[in-house]
PDB file of N, CA and C in Angstrom:
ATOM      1  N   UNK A   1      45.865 -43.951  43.139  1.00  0.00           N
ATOM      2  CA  UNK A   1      47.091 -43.373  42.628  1.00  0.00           C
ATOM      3  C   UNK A   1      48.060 -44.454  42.163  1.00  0.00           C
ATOM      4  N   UNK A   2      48.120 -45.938  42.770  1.00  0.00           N
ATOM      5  CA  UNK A   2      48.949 -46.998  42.215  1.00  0.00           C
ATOM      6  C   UNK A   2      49.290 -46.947  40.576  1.00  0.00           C
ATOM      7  N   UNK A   3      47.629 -46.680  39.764  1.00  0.00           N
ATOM      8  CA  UNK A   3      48.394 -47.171  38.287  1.00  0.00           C
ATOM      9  C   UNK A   3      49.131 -45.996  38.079  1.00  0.00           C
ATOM     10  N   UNK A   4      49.429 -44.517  38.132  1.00  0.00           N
ATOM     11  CA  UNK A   4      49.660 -43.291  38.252  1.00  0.00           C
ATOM     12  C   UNK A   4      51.143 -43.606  38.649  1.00  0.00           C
ATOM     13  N   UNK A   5      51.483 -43.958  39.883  1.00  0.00           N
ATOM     14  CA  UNK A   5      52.845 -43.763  40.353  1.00  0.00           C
ATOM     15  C   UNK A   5      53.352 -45.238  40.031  1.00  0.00           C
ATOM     16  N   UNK A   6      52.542 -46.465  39.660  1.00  0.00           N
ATOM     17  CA  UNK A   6      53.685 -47.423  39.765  1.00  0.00           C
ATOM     18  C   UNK A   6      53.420 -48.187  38.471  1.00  0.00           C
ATOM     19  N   UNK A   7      52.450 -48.201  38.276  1.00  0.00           N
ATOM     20  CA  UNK A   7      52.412 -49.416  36.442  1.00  0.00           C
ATOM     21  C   UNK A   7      52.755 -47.483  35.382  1.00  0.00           C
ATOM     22  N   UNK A   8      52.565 -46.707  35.239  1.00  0.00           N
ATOM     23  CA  UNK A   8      52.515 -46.086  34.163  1.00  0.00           C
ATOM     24  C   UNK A   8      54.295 -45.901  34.137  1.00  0.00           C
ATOM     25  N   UNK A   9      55.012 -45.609  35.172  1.00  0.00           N
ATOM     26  CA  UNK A   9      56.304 -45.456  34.634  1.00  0.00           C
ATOM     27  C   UNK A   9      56.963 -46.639  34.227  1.00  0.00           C
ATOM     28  N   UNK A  10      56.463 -47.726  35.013  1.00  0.00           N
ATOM     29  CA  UNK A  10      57.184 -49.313  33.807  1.00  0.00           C
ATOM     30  C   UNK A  10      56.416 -49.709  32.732  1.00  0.00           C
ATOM     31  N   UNK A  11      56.042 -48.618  32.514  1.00  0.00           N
ATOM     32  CA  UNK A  11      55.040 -49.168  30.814  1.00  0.00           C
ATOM     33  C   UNK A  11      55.837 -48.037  29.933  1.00  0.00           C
ATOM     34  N   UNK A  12      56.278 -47.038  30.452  1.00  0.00           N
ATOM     35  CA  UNK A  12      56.870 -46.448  29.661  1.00  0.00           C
ATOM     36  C   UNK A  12      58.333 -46.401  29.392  1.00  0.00           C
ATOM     37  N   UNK A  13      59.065 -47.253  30.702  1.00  0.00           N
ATOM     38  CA  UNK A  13      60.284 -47.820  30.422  1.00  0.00           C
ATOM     39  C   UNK A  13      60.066 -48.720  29.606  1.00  0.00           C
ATOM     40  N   UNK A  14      59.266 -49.562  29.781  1.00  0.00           N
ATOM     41  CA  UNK A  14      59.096 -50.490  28.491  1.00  0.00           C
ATOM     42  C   UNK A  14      58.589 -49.795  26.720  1.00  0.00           C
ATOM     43  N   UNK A  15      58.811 -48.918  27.311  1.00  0.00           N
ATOM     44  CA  UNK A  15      58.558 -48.094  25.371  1.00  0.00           C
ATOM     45  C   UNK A  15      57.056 -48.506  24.945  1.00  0.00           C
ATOM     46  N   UNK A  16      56.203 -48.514  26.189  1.00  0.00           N
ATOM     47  CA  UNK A  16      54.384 -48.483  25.587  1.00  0.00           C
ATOM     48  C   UNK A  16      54.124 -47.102  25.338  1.00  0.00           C
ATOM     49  N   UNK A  17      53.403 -46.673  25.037  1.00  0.00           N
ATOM     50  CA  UNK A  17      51.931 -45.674  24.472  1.00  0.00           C
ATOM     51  C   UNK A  17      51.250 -45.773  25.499  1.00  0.00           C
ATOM     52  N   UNK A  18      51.328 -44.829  26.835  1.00  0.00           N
ATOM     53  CA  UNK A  18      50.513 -45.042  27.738  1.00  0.00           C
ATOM     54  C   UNK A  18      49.096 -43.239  27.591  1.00  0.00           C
ATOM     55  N   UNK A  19      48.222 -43.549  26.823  1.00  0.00           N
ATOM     56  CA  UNK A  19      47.579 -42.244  26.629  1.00  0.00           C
ATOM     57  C   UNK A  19      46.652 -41.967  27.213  1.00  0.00           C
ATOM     58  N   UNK A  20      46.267 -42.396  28.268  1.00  0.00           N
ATOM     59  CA  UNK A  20      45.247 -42.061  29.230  1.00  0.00           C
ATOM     60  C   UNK A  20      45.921 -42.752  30.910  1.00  0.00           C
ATOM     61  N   UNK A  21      45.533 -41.423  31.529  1.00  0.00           N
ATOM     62  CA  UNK A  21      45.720 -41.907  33.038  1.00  0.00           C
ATOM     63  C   UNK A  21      44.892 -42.819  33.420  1.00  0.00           C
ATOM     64  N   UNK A  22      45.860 -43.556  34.778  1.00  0.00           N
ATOM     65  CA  UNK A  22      44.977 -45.353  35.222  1.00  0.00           C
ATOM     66  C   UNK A  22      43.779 -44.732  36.304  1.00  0.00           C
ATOM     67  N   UNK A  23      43.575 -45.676  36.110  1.00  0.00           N
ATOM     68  CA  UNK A  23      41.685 -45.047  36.535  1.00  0.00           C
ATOM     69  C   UNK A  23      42.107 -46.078  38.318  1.00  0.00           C
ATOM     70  N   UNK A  24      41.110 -45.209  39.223  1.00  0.00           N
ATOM     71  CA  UNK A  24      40.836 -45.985  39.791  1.00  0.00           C
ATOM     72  C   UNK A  24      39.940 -44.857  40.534  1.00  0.00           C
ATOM     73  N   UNK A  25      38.978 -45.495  41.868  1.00  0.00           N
ATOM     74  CA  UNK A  25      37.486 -45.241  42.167  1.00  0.00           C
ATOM     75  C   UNK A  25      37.387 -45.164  43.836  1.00  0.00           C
ATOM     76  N   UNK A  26      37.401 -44.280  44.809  1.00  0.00           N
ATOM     77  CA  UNK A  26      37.204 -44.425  45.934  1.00  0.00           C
ATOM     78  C   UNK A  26      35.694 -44.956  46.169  1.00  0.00           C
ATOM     79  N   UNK A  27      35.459 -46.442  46.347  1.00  0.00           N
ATOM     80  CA  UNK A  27      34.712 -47.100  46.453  1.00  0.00           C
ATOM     81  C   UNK A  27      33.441 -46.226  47.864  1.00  0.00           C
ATOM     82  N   UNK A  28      33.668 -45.507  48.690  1.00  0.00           N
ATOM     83  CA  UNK A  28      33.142 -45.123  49.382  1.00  0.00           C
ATOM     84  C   UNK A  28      31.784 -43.791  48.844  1.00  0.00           C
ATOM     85  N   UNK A  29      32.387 -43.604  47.441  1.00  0.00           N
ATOM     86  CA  UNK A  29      31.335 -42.321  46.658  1.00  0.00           C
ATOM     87  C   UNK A  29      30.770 -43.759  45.693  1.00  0.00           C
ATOM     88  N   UNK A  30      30.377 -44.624  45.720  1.00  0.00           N
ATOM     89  CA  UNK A  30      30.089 -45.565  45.072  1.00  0.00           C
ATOM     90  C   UNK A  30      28.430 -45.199  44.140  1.00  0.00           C
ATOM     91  N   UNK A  31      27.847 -44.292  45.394  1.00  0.00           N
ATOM     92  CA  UNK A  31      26.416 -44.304  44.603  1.00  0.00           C
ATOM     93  C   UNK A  31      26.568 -42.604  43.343  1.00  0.00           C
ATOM     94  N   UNK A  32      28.105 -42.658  42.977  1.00  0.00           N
ATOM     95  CA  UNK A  32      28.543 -41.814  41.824  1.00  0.00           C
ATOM     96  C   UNK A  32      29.524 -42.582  41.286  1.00  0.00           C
ATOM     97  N   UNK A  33      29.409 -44.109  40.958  1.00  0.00           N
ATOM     98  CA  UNK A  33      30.004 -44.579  39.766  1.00  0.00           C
ATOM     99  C   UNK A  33      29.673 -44.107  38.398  1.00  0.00           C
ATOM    100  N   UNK A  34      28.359 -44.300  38.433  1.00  0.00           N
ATOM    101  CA  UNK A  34      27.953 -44.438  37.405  1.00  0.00           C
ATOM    102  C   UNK A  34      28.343 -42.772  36.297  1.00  0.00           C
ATOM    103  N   UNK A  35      28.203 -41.860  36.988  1.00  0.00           N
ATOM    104  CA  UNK A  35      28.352 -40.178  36.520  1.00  0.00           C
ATOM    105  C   UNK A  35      30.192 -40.488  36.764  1.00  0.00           C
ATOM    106  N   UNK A  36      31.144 -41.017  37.132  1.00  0.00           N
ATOM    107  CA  UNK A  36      32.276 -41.031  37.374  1.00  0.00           C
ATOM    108  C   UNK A  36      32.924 -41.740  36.480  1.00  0.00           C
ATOM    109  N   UNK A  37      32.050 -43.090  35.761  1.00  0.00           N
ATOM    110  CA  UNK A  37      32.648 -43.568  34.549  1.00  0.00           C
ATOM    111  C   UNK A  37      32.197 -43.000  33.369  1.00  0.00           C
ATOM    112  N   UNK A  38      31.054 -41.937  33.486  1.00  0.00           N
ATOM    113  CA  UNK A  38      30.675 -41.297  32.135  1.00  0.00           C
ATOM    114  C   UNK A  38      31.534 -40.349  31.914  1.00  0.00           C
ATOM    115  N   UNK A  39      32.648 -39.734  33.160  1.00  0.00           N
ATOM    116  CA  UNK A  39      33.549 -39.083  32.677  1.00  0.00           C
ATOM    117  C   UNK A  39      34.653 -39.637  31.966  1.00  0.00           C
ATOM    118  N   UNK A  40      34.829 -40.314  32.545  1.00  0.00           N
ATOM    119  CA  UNK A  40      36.094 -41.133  32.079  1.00  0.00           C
ATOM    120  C   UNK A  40      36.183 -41.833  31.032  1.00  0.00           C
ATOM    121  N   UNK A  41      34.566 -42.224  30.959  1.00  0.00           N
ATOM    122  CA  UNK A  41      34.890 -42.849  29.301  1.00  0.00           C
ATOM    123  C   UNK A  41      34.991 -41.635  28.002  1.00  0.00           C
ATOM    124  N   UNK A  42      34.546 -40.582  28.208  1.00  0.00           N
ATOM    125  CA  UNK A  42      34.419 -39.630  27.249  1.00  0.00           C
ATOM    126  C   UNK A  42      36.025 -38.900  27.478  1.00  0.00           C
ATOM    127  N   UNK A  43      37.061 -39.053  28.485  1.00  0.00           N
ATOM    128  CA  UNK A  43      37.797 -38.467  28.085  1.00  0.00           C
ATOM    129  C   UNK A  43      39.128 -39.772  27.638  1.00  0.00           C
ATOM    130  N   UNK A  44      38.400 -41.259  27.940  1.00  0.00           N
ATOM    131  CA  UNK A  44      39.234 -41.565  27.257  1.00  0.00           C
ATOM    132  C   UNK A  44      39.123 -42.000  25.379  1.00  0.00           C
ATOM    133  N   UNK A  45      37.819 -41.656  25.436  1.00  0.00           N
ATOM    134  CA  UNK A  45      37.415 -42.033  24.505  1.00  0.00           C
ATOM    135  C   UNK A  45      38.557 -41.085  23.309  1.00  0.00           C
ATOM    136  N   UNK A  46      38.323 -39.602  23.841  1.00  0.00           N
ATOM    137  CA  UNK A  46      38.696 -38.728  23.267  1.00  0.00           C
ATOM    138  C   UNK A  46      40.044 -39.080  22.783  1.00  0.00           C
ATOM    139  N   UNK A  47      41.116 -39.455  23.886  1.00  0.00           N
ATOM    140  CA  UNK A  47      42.312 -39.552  24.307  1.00  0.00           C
ATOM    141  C   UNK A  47      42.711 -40.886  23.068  1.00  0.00           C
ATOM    142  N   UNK A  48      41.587 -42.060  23.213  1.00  0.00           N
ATOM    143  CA  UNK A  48      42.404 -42.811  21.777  1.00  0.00           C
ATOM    144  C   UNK A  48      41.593 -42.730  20.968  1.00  0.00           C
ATOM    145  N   UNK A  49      41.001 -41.815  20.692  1.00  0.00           N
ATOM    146  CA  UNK A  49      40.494 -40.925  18.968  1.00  0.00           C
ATOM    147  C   UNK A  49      42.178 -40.022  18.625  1.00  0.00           C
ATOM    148  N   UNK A  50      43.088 -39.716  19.428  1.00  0.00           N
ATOM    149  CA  UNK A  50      43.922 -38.619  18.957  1.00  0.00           C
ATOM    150  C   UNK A  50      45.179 -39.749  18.856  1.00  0.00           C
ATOM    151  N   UNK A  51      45.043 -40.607  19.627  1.00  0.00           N
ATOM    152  CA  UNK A  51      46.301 -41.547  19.330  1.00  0.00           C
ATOM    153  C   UNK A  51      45.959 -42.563  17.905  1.00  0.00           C
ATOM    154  N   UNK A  52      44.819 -42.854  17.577  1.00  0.00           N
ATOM    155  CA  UNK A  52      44.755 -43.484  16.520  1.00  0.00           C
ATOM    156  C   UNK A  52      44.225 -42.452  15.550  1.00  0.00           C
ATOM    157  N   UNK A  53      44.030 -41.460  15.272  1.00  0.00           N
ATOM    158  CA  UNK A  53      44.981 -40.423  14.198  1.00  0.00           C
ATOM    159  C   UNK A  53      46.372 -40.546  14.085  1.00  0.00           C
ATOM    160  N   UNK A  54      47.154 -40.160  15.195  1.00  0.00           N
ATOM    161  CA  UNK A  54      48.321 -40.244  14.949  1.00  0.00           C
ATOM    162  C   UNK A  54      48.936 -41.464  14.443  1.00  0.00           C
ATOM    163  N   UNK A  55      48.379 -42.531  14.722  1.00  0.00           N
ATOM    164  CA  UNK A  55      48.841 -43.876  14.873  1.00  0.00           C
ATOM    165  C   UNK A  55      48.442 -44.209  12.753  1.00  0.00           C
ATOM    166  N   UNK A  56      47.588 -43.638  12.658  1.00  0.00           N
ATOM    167  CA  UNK A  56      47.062 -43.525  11.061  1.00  0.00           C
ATOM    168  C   UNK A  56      47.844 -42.884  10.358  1.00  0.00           C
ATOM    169  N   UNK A  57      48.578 -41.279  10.709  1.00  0.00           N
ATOM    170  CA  UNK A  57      49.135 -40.920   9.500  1.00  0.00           C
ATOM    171  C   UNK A  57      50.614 -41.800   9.919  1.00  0.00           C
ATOM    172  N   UNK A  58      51.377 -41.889  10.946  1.00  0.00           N
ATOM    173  CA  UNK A  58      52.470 -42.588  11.021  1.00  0.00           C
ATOM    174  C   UNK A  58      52.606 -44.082   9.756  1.00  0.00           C
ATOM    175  N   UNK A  59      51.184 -44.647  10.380  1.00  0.00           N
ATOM    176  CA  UNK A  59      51.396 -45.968   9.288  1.00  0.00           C
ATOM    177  C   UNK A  59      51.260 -45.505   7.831  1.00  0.00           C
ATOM    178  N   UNK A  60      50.536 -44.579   7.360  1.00  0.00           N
ATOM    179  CA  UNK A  60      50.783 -43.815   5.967  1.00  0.00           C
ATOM    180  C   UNK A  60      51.938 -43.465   5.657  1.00  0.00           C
ATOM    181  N   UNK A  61      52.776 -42.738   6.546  1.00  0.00           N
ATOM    182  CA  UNK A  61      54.138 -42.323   6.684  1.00  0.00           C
ATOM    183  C   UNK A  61      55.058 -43.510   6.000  1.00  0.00           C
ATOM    184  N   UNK A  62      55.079 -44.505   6.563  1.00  0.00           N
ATOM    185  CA  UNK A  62      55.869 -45.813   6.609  1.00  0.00           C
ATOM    186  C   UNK A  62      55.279 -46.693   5.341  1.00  0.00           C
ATOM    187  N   UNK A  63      54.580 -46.613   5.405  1.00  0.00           N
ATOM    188  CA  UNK A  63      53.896 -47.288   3.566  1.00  0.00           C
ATOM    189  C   UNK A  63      54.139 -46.477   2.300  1.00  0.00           C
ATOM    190  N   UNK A  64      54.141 -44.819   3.040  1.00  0.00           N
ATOM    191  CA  UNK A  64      54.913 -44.192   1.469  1.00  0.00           C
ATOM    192  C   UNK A  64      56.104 -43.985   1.249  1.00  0.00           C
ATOM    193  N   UNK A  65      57.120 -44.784   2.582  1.00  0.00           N
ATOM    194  CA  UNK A  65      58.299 -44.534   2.557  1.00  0.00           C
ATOM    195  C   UNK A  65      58.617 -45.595   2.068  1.00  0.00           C
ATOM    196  N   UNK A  66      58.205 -46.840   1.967  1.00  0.00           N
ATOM    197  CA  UNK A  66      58.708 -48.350   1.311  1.00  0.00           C
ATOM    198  C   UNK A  66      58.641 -48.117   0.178  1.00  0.00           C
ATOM    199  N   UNK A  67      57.725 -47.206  -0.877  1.00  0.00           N
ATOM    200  CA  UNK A  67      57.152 -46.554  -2.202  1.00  0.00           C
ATOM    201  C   UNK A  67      58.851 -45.936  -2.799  1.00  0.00           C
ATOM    202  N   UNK A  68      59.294 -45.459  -2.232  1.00  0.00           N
ATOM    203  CA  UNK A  68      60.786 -45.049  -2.654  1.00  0.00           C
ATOM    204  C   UNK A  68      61.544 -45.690  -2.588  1.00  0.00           C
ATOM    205  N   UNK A  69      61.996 -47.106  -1.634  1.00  0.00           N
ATOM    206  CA  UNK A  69      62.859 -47.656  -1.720  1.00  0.00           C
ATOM    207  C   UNK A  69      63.222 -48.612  -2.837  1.00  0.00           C
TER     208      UNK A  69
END
């Protein structure tokens, strides 16, 4: 729960893009890492597929706005 309650709210006082929750692993289910990071990579995978869309039309946004000035 650490990155959850203590790095994600000073990343976002600091004005980051925090788009996926911080991972961490009760080492004691260990012989289910492996099925435990196949989740996690597919939902973060997902998670910055939707931020770099967004992150794409924004920079389009800002390149057709210099076009008018």
């Amino acid at each position: 729960m650490g990155p959850v309650s203590n790095l994600t709210p000073l990343l976002i006082e600091l004005e980051a893009v925090v788009p996926v929750h911080g991972l961490y692993f009760v080492t004691a289910h260990m012989d289910q890492l492996d099925m435990f990071l196949s989740k996690v990579a597919g939902e973060v995978t997902q998670s910055l597929r939707a931020v770099a869309s967004v992150a794409s039309l924004l920079h389009c946004n800002i390149d057709n706005s210099g076009e008018d000035a």
